[in-house]
C-alpha atoms as a PDB file:
ATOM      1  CA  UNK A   1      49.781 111.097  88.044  1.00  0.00           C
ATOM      2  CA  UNK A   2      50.785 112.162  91.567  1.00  0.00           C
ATOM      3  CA  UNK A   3      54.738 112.038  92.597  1.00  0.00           C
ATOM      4  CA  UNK A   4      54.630 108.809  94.205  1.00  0.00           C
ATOM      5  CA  UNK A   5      52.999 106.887  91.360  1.00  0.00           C
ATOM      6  CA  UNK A   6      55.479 108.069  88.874  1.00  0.00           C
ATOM      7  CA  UNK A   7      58.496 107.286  90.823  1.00  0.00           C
ATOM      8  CA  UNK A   8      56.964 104.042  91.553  1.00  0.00           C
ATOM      9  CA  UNK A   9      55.990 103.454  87.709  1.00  0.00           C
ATOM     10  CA  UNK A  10      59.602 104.339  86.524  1.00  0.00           C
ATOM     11  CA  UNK A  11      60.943 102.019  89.300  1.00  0.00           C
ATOM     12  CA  UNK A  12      59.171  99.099  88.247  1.00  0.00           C
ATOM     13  CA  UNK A  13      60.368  99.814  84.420  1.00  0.00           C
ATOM     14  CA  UNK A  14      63.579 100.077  85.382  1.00  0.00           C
ATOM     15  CA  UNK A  15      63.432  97.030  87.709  1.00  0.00           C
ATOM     16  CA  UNK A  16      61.598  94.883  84.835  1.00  0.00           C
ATOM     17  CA  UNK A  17      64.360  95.522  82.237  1.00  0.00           C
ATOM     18  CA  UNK A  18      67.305  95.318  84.451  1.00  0.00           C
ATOM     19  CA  UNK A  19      65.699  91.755  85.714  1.00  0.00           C
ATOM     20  CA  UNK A  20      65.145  90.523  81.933  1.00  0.00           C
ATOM     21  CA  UNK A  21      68.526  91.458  80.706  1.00  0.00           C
ATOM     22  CA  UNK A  22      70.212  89.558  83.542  1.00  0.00           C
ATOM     23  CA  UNK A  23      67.915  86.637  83.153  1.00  0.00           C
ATOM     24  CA  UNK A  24      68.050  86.230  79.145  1.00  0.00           C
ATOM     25  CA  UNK A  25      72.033  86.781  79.221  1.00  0.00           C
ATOM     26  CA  UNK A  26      73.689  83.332  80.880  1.00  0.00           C
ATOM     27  CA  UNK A  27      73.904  81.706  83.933  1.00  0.00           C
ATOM     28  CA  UNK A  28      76.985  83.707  85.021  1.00  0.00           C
ATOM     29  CA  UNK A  29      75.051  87.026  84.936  1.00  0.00           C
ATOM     30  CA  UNK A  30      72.232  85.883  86.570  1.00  0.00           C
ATOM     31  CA  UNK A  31      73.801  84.244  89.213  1.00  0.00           C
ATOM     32  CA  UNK A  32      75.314  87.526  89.812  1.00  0.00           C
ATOM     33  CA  UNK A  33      72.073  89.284  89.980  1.00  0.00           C
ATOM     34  CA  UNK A  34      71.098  86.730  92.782  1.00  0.00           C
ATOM     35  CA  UNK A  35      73.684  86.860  94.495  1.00  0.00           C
ATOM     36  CA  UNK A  36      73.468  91.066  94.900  1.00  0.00           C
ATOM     37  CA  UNK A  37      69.598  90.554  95.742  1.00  0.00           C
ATOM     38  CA  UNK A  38      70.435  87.677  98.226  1.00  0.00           C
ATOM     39  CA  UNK A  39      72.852  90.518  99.923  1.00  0.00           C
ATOM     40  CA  UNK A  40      70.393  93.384  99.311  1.00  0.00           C
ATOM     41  CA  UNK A  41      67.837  91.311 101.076  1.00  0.00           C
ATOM     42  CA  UNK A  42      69.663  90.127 103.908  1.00  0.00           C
ATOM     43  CA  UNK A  43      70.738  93.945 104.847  1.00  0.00           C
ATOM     44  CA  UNK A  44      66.937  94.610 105.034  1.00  0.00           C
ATOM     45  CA  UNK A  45      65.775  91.345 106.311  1.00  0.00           C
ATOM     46  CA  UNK A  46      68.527  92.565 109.475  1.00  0.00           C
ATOM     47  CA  UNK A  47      66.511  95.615 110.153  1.00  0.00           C
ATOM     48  CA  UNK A  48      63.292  93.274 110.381  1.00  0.00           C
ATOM     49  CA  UNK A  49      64.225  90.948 112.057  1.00  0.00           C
ATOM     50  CA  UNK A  50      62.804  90.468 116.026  1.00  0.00           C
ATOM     51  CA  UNK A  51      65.321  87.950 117.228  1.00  0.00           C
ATOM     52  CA  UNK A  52      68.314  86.079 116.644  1.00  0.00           C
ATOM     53  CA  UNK A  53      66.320  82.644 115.397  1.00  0.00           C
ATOM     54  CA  UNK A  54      64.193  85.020 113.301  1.00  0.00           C
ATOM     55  CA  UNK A  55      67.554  86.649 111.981  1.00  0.00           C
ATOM     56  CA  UNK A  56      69.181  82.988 111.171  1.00  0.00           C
ATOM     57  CA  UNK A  57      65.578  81.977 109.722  1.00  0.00           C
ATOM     58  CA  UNK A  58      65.526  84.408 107.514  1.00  0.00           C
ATOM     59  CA  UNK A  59      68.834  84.414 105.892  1.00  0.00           C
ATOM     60  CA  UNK A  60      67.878  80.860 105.298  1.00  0.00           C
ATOM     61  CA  UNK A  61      64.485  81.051 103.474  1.00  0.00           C
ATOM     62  CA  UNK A  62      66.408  83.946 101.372  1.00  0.00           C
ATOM     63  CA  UNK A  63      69.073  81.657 100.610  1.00  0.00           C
ATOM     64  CA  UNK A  64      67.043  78.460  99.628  1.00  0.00           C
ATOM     65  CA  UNK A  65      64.787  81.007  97.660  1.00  0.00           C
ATOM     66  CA  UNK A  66      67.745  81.952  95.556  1.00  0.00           C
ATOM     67  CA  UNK A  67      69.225  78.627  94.829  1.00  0.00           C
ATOM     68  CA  UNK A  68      65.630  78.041  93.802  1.00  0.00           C
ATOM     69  CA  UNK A  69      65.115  80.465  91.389  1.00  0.00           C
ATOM     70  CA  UNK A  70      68.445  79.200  90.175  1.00  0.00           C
ATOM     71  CA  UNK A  71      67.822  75.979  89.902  1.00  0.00           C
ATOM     72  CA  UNK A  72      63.907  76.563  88.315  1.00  0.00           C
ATOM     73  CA  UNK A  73      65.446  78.332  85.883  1.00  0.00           C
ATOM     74  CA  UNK A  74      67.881  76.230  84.561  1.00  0.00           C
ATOM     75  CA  UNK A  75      65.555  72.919  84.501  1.00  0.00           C
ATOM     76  CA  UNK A  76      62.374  74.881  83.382  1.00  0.00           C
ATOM     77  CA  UNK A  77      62.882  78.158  81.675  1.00  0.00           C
ATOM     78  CA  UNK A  78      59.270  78.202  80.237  1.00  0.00           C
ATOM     79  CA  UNK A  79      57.575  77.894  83.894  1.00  0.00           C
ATOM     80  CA  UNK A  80      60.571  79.834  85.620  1.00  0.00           C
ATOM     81  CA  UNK A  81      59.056  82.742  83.140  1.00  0.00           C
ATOM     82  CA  UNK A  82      55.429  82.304  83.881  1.00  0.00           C
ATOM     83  CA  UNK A  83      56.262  82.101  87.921  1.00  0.00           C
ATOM     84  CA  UNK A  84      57.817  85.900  87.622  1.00  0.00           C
ATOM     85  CA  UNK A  85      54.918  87.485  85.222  1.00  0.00           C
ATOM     86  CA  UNK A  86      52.018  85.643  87.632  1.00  0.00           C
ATOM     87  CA  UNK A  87      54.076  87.423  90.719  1.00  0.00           C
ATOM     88  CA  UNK A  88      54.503  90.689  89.243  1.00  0.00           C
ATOM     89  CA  UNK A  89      51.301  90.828  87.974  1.00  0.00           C
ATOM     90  CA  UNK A  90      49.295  89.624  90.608  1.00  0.00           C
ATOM     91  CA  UNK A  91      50.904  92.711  92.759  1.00  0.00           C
ATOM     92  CA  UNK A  92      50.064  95.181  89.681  1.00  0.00           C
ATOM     93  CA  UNK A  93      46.354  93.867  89.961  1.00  0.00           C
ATOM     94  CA  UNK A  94      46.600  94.065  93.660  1.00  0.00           C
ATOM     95  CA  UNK A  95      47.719  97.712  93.560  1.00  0.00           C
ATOM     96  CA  UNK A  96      45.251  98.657  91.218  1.00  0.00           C
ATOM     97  CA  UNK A  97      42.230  97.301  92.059  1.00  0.00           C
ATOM     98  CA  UNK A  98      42.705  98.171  95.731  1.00  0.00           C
ATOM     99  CA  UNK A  99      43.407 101.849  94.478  1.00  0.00           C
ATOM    100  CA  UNK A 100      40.414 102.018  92.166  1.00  0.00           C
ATOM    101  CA  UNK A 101      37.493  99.720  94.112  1.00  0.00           C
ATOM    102  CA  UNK A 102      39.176 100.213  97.740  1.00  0.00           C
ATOM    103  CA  UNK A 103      36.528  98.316  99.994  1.00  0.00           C
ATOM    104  CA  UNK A 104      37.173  96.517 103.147  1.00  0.00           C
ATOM    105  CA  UNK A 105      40.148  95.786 104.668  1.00  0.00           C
ATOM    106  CA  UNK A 106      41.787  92.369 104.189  1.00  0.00           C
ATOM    107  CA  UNK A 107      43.418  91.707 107.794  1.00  0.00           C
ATOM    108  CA  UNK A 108      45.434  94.601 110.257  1.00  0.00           C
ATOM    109  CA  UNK A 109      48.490  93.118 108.953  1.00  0.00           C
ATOM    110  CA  UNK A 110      48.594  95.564 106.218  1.00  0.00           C
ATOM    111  CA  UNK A 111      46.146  97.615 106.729  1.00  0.00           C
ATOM    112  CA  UNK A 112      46.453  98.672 102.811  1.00  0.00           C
ATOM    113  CA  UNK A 113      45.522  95.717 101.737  1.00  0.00           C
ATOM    114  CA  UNK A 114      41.816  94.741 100.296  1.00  0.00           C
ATOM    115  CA  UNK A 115      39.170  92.320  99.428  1.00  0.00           C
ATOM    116  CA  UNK A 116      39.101  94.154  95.698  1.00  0.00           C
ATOM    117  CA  UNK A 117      42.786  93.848  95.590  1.00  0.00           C
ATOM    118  CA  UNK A 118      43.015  90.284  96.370  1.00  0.00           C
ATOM    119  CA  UNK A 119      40.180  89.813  93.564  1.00  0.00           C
ATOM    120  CA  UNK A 120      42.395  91.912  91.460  1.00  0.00           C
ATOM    121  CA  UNK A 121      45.537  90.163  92.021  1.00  0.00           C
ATOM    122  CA  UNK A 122      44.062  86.801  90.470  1.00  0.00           C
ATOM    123  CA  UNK A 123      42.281  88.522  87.944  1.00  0.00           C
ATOM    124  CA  UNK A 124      45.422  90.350  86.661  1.00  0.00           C
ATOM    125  CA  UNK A 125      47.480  86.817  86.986  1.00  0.00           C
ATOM    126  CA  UNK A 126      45.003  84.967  85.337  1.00  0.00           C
ATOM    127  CA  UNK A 127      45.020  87.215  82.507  1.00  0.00           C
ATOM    128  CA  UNK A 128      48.918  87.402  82.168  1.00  0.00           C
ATOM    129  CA  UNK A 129      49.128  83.702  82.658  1.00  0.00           C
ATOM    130  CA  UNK A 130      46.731  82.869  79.921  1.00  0.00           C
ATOM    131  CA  UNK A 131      48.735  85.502  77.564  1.00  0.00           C
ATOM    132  CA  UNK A 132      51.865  83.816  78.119  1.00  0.00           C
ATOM    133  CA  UNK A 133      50.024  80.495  76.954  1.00  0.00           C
ATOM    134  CA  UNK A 134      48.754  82.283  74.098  1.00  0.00           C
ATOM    135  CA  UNK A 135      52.284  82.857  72.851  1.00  0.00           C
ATOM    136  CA  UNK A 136      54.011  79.778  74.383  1.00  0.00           C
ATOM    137  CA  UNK A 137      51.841  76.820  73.202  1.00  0.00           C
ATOM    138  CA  UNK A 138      53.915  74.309  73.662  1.00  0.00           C
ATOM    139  CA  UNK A 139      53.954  74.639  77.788  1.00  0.00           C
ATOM    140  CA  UNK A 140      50.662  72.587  78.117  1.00  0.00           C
ATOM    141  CA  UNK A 141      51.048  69.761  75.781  1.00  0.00           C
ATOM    142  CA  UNK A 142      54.945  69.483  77.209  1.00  0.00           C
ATOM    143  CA  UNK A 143      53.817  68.873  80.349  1.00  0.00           C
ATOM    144  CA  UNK A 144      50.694  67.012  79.739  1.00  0.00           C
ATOM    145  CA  UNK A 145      48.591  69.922  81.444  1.00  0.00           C
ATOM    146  CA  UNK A 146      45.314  71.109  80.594  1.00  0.00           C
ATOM    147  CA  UNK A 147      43.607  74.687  81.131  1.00  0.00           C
ATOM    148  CA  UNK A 148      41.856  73.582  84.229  1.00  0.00           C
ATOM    149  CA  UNK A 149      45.098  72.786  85.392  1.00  0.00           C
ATOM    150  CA  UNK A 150      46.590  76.096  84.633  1.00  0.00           C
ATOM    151  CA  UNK A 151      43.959  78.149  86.134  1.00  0.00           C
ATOM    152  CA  UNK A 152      44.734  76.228  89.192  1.00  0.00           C
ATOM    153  CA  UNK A 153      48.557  76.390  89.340  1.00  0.00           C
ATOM    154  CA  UNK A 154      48.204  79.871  88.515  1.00  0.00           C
ATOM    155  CA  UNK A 155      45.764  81.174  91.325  1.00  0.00           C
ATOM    156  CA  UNK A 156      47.848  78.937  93.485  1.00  0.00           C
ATOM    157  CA  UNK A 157      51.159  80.721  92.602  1.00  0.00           C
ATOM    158  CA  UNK A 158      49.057  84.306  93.135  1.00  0.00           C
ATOM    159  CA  UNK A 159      47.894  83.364  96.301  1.00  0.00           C
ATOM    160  CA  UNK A 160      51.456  82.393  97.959  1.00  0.00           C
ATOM    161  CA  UNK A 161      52.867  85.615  96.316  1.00  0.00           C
ATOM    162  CA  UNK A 162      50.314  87.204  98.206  1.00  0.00           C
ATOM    163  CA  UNK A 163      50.781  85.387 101.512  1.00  0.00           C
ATOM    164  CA  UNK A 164      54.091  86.471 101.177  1.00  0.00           C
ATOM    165  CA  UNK A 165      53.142  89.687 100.864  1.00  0.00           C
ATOM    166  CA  UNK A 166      51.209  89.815 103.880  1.00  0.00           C
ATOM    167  CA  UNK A 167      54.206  88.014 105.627  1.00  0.00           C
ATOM    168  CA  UNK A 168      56.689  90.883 104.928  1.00  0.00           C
ATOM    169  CA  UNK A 169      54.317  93.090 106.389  1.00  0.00           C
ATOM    170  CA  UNK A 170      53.884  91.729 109.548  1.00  0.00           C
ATOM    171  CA  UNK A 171      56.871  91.955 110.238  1.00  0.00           C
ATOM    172  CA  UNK A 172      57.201  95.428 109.308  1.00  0.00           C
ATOM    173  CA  UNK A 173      54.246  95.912 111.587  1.00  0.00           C
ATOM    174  CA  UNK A 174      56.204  94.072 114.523  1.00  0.00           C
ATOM    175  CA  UNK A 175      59.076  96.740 113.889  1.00  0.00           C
ATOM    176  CA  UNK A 176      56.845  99.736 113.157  1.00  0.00           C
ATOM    177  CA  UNK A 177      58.284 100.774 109.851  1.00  0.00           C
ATOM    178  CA  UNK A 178      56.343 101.341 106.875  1.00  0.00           C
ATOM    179  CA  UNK A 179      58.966  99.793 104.383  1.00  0.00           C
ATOM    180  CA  UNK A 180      62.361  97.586 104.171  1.00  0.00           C
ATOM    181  CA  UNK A 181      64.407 100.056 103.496  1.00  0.00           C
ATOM    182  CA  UNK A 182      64.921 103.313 100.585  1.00  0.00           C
ATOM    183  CA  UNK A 183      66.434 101.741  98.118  1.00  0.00           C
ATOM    184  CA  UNK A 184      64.029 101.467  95.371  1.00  0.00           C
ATOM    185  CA  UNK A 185      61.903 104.953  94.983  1.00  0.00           C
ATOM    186  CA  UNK A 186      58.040 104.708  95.139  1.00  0.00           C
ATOM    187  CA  UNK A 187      58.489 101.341  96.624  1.00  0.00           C
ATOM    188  CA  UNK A 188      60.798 101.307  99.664  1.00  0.00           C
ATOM    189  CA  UNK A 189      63.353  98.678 100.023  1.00  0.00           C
ATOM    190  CA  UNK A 190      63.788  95.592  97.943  1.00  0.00           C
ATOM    191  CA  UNK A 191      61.864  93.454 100.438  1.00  0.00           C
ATOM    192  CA  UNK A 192      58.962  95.517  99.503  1.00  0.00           C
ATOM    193  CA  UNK A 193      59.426  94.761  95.553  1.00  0.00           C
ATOM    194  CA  UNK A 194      59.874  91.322  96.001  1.00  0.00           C
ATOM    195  CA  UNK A 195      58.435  89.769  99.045  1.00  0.00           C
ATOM    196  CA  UNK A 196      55.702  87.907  97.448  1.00  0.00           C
ATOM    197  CA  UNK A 197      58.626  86.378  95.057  1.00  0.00           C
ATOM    198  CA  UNK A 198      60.641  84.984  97.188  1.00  0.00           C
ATOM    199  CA  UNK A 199      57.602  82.948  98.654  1.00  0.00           C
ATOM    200  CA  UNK A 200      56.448  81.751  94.782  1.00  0.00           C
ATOM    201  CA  UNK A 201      59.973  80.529  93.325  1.00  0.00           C
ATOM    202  CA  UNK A 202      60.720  78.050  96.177  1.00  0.00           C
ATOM    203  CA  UNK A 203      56.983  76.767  95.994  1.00  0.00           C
ATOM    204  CA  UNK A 204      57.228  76.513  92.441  1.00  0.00           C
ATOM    205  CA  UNK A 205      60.239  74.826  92.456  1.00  0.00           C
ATOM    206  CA  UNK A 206      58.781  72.236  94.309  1.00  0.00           C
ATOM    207  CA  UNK A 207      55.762  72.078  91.984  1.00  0.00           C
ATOM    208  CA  UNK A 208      58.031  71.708  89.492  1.00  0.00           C
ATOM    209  CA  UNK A 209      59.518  68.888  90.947  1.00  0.00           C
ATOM    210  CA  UNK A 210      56.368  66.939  91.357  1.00  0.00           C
ATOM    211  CA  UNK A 211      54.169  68.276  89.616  1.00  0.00           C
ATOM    212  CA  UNK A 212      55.633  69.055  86.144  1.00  0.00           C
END
């Protein structure tokens, strides 16, 4: 395991059970924890940004994506859950599959991005997603869904974390900079760890809402 990969693995440990902890203890924690990614993100959306409007625009997808995951959360803890392991996942199955199969390139936007990765990415979320059903039967029958359903909601969810991916990095592109920011070793800044997230909770939020 080269340098990079094992700074990036224990990152995304670390990440994982600092995220759980403040999401499993109470609303006051995890409001917190938003509320220091909400700043994190705004520092690095700053550097990004290309204009004023872009600036303002920002700050204000960030901020509805926060009260979001807030608010899915607190009125659907069960889908709130499967929303974060489809996003995570889906850039684990990315990473890998581009690393391993590599192939042809997905778009200039990022030009690390692939064909076998975005297979990979829906692979790995399909899998996680029908794991967390496994253990947490009751999510189907409580919201009258069945597995076509699923499969759908979650390839759905894998594709706007990957939009979002590919969002992030054009605008990293537009600034010439090859991540957010240094905060977060093997991965860059924040905005790297999470930009895919922050385009799946408002969406599922909203699929929540109508949907659910």
């Amino acid at each position: 395991m080269n340098n990079e990969l094992l700074k990036r693995t224990i990152t995304s440990v670390f990440l994982s059970g600092l995220s759980i902890f403040f999401i499993i203890n109470g609303t006051f924690l995890f409001s917190l924890f938003l509320i220091i990614i909400l700043y994190l993100s705004i520092l690095e959306w700053r550097n990004l940004s290309v204009s004023k409007i872009s600036f303002l625009l920002g700050i204000s997808f960030l901020i509805i994506s926060i009260i979001s995951a807030f608010l899915l959360k607190n009125s659907n803890f069960l889908f709130f859950w499967l929303v974060i392991l489809i996003s995570v996942f889906s850039d684990i199955g990315g990473f890998v599959f581009g690393k391993i199969f590599k192939g042809p390139k997905l778009t200039k936007i990022s030009p690390n991005k692939t064909y076998s990765g975005v297979f990979g990415s829906l692979i790995f979320s399909l899998f996680i997603g029908f794991i967390y059903i496994y253990y947490n039967e009751q999510f189907l029958t409580k919201f009258s869904l069945n597995y076509l359903n699923l499969i759908m909601i979650i390839l759905l969810i894998s594709i706007i974390n990957q939009i979002g991916d590919l969002i992030i990095s054009y605008f990293k592109r537009l600034k010439n900079i090859k991540n957010t920011g240094k905060i977060l070793p093997g991965h860059g800044g924040l905005l790297d760890r999470i930009d895919g997230i922050i385009f799946t909770i408002p969406s599922s939020y909203i699929m929540n809402l109508f949907l659910l």
